[in-house]
Protein backbone atom coordinates (compact mmCIF):
# COMPACT_ATOMS: atom_id res chain seq x y z
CA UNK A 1 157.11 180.64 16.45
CA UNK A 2 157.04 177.88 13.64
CA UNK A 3 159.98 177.19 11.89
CA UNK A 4 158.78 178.44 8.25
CA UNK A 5 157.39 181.52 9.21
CA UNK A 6 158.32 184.38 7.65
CA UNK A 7 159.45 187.47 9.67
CA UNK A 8 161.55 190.35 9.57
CA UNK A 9 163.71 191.11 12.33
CA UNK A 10 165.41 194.96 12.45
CA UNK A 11 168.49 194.29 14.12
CA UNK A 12 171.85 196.24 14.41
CA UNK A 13 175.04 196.15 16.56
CA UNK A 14 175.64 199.63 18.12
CA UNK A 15 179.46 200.82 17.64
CA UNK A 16 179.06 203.23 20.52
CA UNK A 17 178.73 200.38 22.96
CA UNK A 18 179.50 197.10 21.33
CA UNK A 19 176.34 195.88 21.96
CA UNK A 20 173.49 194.08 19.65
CA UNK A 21 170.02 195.29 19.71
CA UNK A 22 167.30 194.20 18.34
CA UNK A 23 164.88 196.73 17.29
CA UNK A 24 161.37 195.57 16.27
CA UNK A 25 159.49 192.50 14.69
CA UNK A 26 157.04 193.31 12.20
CA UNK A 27 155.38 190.22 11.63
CA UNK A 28 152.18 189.47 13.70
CA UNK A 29 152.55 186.44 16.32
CA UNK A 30 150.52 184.38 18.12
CA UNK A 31 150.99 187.56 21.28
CA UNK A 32 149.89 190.15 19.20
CA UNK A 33 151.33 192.46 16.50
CA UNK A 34 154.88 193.52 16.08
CA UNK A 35 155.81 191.49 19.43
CA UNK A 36 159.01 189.88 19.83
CA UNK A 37 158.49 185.93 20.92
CA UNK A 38 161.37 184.41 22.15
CA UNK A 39 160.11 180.47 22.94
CA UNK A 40 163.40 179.21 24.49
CA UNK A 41 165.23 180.03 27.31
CA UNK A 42 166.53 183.86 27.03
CA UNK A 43 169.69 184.06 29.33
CA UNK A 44 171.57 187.21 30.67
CA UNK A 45 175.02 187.42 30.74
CA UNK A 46 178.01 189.37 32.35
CA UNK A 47 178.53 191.59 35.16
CA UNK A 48 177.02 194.67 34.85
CA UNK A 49 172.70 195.06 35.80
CA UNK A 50 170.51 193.68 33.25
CA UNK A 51 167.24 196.01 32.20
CA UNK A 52 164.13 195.06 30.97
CA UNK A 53 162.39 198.27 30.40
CA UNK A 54 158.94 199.96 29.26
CA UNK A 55 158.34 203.32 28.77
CA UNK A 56 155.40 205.57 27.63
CA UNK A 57 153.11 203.63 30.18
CA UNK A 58 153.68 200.25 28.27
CA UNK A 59 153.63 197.15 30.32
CA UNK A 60 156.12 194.07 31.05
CA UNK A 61 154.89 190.92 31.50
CA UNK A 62 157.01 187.95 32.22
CA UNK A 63 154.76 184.37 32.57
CA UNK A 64 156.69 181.94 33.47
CA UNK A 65 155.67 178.19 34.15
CA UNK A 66 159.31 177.59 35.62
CA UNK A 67 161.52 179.33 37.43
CA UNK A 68 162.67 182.64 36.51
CA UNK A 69 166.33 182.37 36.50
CA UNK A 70 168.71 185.20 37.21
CA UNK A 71 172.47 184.20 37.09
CA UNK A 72 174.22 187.21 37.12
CA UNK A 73 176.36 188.98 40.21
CA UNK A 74 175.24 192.28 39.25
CA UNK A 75 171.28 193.06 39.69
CA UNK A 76 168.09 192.05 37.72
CA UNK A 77 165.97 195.15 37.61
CA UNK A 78 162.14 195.42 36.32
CA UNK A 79 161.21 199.02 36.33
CA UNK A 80 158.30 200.27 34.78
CA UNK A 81 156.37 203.33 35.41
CA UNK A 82 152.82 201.33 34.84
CA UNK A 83 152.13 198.01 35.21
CA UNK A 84 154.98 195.26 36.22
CA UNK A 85 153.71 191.60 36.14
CA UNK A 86 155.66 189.05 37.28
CA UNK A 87 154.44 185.28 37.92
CA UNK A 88 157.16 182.62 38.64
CA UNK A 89 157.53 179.98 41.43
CA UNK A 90 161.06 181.11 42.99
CA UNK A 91 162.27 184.24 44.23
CA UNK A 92 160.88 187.46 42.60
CA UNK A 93 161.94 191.25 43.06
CA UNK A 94 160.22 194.16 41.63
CA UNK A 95 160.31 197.81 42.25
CA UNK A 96 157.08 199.49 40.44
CA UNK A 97 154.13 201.40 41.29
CA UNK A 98 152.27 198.42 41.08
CA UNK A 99 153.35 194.39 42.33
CA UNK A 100 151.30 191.77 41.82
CA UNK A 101 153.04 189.14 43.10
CA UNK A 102 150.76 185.74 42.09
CA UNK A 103 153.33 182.93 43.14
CA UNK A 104 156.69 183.31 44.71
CA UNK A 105 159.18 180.32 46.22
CA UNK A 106 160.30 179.60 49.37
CA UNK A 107 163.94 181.26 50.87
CA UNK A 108 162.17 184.81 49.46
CA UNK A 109 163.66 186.48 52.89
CA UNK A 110 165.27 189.72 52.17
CA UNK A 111 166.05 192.13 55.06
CA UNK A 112 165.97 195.28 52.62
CA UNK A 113 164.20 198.58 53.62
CA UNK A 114 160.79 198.30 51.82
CA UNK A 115 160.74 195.35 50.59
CA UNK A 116 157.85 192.22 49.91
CA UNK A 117 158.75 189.07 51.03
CA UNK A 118 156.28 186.31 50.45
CA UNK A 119 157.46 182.71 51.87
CA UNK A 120 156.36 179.55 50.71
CA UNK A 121 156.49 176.44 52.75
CA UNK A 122 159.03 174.03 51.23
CA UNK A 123 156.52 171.05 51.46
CA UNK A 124 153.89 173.13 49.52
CA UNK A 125 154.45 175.65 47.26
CA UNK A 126 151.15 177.55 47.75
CA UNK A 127 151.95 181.22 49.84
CA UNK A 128 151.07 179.74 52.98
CA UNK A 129 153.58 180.17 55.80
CA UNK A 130 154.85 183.53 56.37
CA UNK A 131 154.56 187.23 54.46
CA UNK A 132 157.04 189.75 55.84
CA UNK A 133 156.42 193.43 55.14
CA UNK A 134 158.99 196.24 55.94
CA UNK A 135 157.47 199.51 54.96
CA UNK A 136 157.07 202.93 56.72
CA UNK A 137 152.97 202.55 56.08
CA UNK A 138 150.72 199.78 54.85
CA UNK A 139 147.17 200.97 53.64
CA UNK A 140 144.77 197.43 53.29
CA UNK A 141 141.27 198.68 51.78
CA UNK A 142 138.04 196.51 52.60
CA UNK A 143 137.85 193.66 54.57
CA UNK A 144 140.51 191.63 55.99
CA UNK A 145 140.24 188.64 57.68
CA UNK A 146 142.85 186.88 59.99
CA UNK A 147 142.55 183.42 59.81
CA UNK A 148 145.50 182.90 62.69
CA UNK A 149 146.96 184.46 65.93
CA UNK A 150 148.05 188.20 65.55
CA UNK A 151 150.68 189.63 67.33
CA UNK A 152 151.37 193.08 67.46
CA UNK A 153 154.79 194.11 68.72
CA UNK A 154 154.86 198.16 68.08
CA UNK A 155 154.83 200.36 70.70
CA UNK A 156 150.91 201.74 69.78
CA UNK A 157 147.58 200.38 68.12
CA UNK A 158 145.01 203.04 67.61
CA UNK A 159 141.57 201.28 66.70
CA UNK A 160 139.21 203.81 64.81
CA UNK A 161 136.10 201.33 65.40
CA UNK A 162 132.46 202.09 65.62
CA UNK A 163 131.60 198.66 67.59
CA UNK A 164 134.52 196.59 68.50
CA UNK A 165 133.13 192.64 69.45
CA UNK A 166 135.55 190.42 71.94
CA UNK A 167 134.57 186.99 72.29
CA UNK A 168 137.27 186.72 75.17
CA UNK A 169 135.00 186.70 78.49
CA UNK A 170 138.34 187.60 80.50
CA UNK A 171 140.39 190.67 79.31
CA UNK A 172 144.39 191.22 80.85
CA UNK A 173 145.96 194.27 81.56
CA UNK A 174 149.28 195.04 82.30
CA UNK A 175 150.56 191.56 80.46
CA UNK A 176 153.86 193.29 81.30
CA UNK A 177 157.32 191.33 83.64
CA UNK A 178 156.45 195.01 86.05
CA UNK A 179 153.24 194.72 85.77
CA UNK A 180 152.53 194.39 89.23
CA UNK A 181 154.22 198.28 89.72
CA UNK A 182 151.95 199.59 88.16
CA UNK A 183 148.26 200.70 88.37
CA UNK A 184 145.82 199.64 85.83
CA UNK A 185 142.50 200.08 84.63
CA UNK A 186 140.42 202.47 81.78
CA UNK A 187 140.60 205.96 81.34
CA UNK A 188 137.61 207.82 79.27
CA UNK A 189 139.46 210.51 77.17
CA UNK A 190 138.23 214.13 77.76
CA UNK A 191 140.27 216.63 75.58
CA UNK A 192 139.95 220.22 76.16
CA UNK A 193 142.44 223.27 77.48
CA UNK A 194 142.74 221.29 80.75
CA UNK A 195 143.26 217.64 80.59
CA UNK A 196 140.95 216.40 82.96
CA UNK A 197 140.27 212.07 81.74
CA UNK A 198 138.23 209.98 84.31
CA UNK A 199 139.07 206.81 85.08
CA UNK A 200 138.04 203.14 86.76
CA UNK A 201 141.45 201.90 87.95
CA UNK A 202 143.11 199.71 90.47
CA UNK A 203 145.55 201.78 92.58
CA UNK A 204 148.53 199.69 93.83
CA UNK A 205 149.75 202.20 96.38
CA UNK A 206 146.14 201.99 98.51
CA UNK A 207 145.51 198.30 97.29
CA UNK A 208 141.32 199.92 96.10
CA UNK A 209 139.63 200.40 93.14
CA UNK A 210 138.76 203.97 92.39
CA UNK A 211 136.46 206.04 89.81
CA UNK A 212 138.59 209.21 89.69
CA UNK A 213 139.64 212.17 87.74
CA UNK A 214 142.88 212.92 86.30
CA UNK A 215 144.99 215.07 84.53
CA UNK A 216 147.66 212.56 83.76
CA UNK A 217 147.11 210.49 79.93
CA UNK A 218 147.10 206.92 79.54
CA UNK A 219 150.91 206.42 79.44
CA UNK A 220 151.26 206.73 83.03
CA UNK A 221 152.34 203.91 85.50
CA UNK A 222 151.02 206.10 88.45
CA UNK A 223 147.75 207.37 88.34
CA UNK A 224 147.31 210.57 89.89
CA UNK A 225 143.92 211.35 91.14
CA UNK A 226 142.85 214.96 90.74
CA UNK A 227 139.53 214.30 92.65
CA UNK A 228 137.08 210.96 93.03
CA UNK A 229 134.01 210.57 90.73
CA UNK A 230 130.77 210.48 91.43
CA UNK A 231 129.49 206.50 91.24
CA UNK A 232 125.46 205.80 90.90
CA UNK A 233 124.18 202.10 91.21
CA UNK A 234 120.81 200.52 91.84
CA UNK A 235 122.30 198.43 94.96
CA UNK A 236 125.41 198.03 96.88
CA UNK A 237 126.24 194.56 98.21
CA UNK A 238 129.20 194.99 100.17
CA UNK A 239 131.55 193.31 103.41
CA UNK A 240 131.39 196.62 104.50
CA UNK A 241 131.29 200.67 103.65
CA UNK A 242 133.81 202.42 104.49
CA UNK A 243 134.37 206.42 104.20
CA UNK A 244 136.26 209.46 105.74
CA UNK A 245 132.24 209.27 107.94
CA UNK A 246 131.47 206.18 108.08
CA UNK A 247 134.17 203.30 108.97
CA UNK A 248 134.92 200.31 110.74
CA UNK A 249 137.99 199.36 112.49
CA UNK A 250 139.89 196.95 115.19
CA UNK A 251 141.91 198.24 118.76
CA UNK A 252 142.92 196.77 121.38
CA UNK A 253 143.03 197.75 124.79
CA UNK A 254 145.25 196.46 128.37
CA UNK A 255 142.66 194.28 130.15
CA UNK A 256 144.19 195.79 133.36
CA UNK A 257 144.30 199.63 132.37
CA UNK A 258 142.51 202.40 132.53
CA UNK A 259 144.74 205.06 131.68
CA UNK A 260 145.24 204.19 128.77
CA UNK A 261 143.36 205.96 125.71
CA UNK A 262 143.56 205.46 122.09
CA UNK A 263 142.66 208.56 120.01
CA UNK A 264 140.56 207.90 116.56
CA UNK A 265 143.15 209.73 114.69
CA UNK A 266 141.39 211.77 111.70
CA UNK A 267 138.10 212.57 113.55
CA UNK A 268 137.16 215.73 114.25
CA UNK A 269 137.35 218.03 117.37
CA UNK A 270 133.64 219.02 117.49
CA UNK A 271 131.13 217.98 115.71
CA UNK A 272 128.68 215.24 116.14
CA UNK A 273 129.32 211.09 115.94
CA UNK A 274 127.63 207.69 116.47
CA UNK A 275 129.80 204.90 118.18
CA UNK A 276 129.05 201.57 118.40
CA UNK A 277 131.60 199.37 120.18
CA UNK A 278 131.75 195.52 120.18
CA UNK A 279 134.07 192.79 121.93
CA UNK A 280 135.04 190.60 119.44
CA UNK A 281 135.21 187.94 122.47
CA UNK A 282 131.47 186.57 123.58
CA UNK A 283 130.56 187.93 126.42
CA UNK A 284 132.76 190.91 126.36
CA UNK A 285 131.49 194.54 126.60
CA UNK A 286 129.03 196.60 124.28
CA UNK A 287 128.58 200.35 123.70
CA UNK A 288 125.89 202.09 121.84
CA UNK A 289 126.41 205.60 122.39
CA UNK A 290 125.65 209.27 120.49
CA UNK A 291 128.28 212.11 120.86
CA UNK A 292 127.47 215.61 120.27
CA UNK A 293 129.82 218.65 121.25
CA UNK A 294 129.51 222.31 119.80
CA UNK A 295 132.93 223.53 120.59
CA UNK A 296 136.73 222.28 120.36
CA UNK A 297 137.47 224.82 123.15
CA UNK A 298 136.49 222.90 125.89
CA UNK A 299 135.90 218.62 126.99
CA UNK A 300 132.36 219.31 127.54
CA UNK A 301 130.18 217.20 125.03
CA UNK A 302 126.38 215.39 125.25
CA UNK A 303 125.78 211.47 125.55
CA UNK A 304 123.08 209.01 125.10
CA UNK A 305 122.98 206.13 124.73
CA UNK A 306 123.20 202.34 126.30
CA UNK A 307 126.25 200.24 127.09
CA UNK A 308 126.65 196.77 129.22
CA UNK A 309 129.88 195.48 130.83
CA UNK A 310 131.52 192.04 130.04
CA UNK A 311 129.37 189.46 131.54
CA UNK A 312 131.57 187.52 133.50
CA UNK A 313 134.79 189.52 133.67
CA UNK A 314 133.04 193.53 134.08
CA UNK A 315 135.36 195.14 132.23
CA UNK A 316 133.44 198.54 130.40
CA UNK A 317 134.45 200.60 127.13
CA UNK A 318 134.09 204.57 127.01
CA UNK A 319 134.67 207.24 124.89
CA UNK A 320 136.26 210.54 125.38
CA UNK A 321 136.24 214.15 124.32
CA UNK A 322 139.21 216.40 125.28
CA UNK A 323 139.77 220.01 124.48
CA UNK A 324 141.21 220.56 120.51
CA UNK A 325 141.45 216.45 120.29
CA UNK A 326 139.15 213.84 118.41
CA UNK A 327 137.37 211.39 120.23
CA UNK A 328 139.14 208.43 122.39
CA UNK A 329 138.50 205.37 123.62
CA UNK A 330 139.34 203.62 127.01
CA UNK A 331 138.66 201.45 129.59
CA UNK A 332 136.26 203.04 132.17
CA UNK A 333 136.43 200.16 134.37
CA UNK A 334 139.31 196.69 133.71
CA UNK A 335 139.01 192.98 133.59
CA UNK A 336 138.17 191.98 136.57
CA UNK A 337 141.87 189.87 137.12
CA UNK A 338 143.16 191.51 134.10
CA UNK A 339 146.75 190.72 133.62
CA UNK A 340 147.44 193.24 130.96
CA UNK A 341 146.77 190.82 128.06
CA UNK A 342 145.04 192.62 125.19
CA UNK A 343 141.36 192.96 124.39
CA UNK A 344 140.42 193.90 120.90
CA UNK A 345 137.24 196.05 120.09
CA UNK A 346 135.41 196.21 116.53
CA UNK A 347 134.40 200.08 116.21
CA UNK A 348 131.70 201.46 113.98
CA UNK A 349 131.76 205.43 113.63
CA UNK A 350 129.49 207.36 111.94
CA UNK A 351 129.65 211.62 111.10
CA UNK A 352 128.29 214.32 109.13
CA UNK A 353 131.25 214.35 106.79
């Protein structure tokens, strides 16, 4: 305000509290009519909280090219039930509906309940470095983009996405120190009365992939499989296909025995199978044989089929069917010389089911 200009100032010192209070300016000024312009430094003293309040939905606005400088012990409170605007370049707290917080300082940590903290790197003031929100919910409207890494450390994310686009070509699951306890995979949520979710996961116990049901929720470390999916494809490739009818597997039998029988432990004790029988040594005996029997009550059952001995050492592979057992394999004739060293067979079955 110039020097010479000429304005009246109501002012009064209260007797209730001994203190002095100004109570309006009437002359116009360059911020509008009746406003009180204070161009110098306006300093709070004492230990008690300082107010600077606005009622009836008038505003407080504080522009500050410098710092805004609070030297008290006690608090410096801006409360306003509209509109509280505060711009300054060190450390600014509000509590309003509303905070617009323009530019703050650096060292604008505060560990309070609720509370903003914008940081400023010390080498430039712009808010740049770090922004630090504790509050029970934060609602951001429209677009936001991330310009840096983002960590999330809570215990859930829910993302309520339309389309969600990864440009990672490799995603990780179970990032976890256990991870390797437990299973892991995706689960397709199916809500109803009875929970029952399918699932593509890797199953630790059985060292497989499976497509399953469940009625177990994504928090589990164990899947448990209710019953196995249904899978359609165009075409398998595959080392091998293996199920509870068709399977491959390795024995081994005494080159000198043939007493000795190994049962196919699972299979059934009637019904009808398909064994073919290799030596994984060249040379070694073959067996191409069909199985049929109608009854577990008795050994009777139907061959055909072709086998050849070993070539050099004559040493044949049979199968047989005894009363109430599954199928078992043995020598029908040894190693010619066999000294009881082992001979391992690759066996192919194939059932109805």
């Amino acid at each position: 305000m110039a020097p010479n200009a000429q304005v009246e100032i109501s002012a009064y010192s209260s007797q209730l509290d001994g203190s002095f209070r100004i109570h309006k300016s009437k002359q116009p000024t360059k911020y509008g009519t009746g406003s009180l312009l204070i161009e110098k430094d306006c300093q709070f003293y004492g230990d008690e909280d300082h107010f600077l309040s606005s009622v009836n939905a008038k505003n407080i606005t504080i522009s500050s090219a410098k710092d805004l400088v609070h030297q008290s012990v006690a608090n410096l409170t801006l409360d306003s039930g509209a509109v509280a605007s505060v711009n300054g370049t060190n450390q600014v707290q509000l509590t309003s509906k509303k905070i617009d917080l323009t530019s703050v300082g650096s060292d604008a940590l505060s560990p309070d309940v609720n509370q903003v903290n914008v940081v400023a790197s010390s080498l430039n003031p712009a808010i740049s470095t770090q922004v630090n929100v504790n509050a029970k919910e934060i609602n951001l409207t429209g677009k936001t983009t991330i310009n840096g890494d983002l960590i999330v450390q809570g215990s859930s994310t829910n993302v309520e996405s339309t389309n969600v686009l990864l440009k990672d070509n490799l995603m990780i699951l179970n990032g976890g120190g256990d991870a390797i306890s437990r299973d892991a995979g995706v689960m397709f949520n199916r809500p109803g009365v009875d929970v029952d979710n399918t699932t593509f996961f890797w199953d630790t116990a059985d060292n497989r992939f499976k497509f399953a049901f469940t009625n177990k929720d994504h928090t589990v470390n164990d899947v448990a499989v209710k019953s196995l999916c249904d899978v359609e494809f165009k075409t398998l490739y595959a080392g091998s296909i293996e199920s509870a009818s068709n399977k491959t597997i390795t024995i081994e039998l005494l080159d000198n025995r043939t007493d000795e029988f190994i049962e196919f432990t699972g299979l059934k004790s009637r019904g009808v199978y398909h064994f073919q029988i290799e030596s994984l040594v060249d040379g070694g005996a073959v067996y191409d044989y069909k199985i049929c029997k109608s009854t577990s009550a008795n050994d009777a059952f139907t061959t055909h089929g072709v086998h050849q001995s070993a070539y050099a050492s004559n040493e044949e592979v049979f199968i047989k069917w005894d009363t109430g057992k599954p199928p078992a394999i043995y020598h029908k004739v040894s190693k010619t010389g066999g000294t009881g060293a082992k001979l391992q067979y690759k066996v192919k079955y194939t059932t109805t089911d």
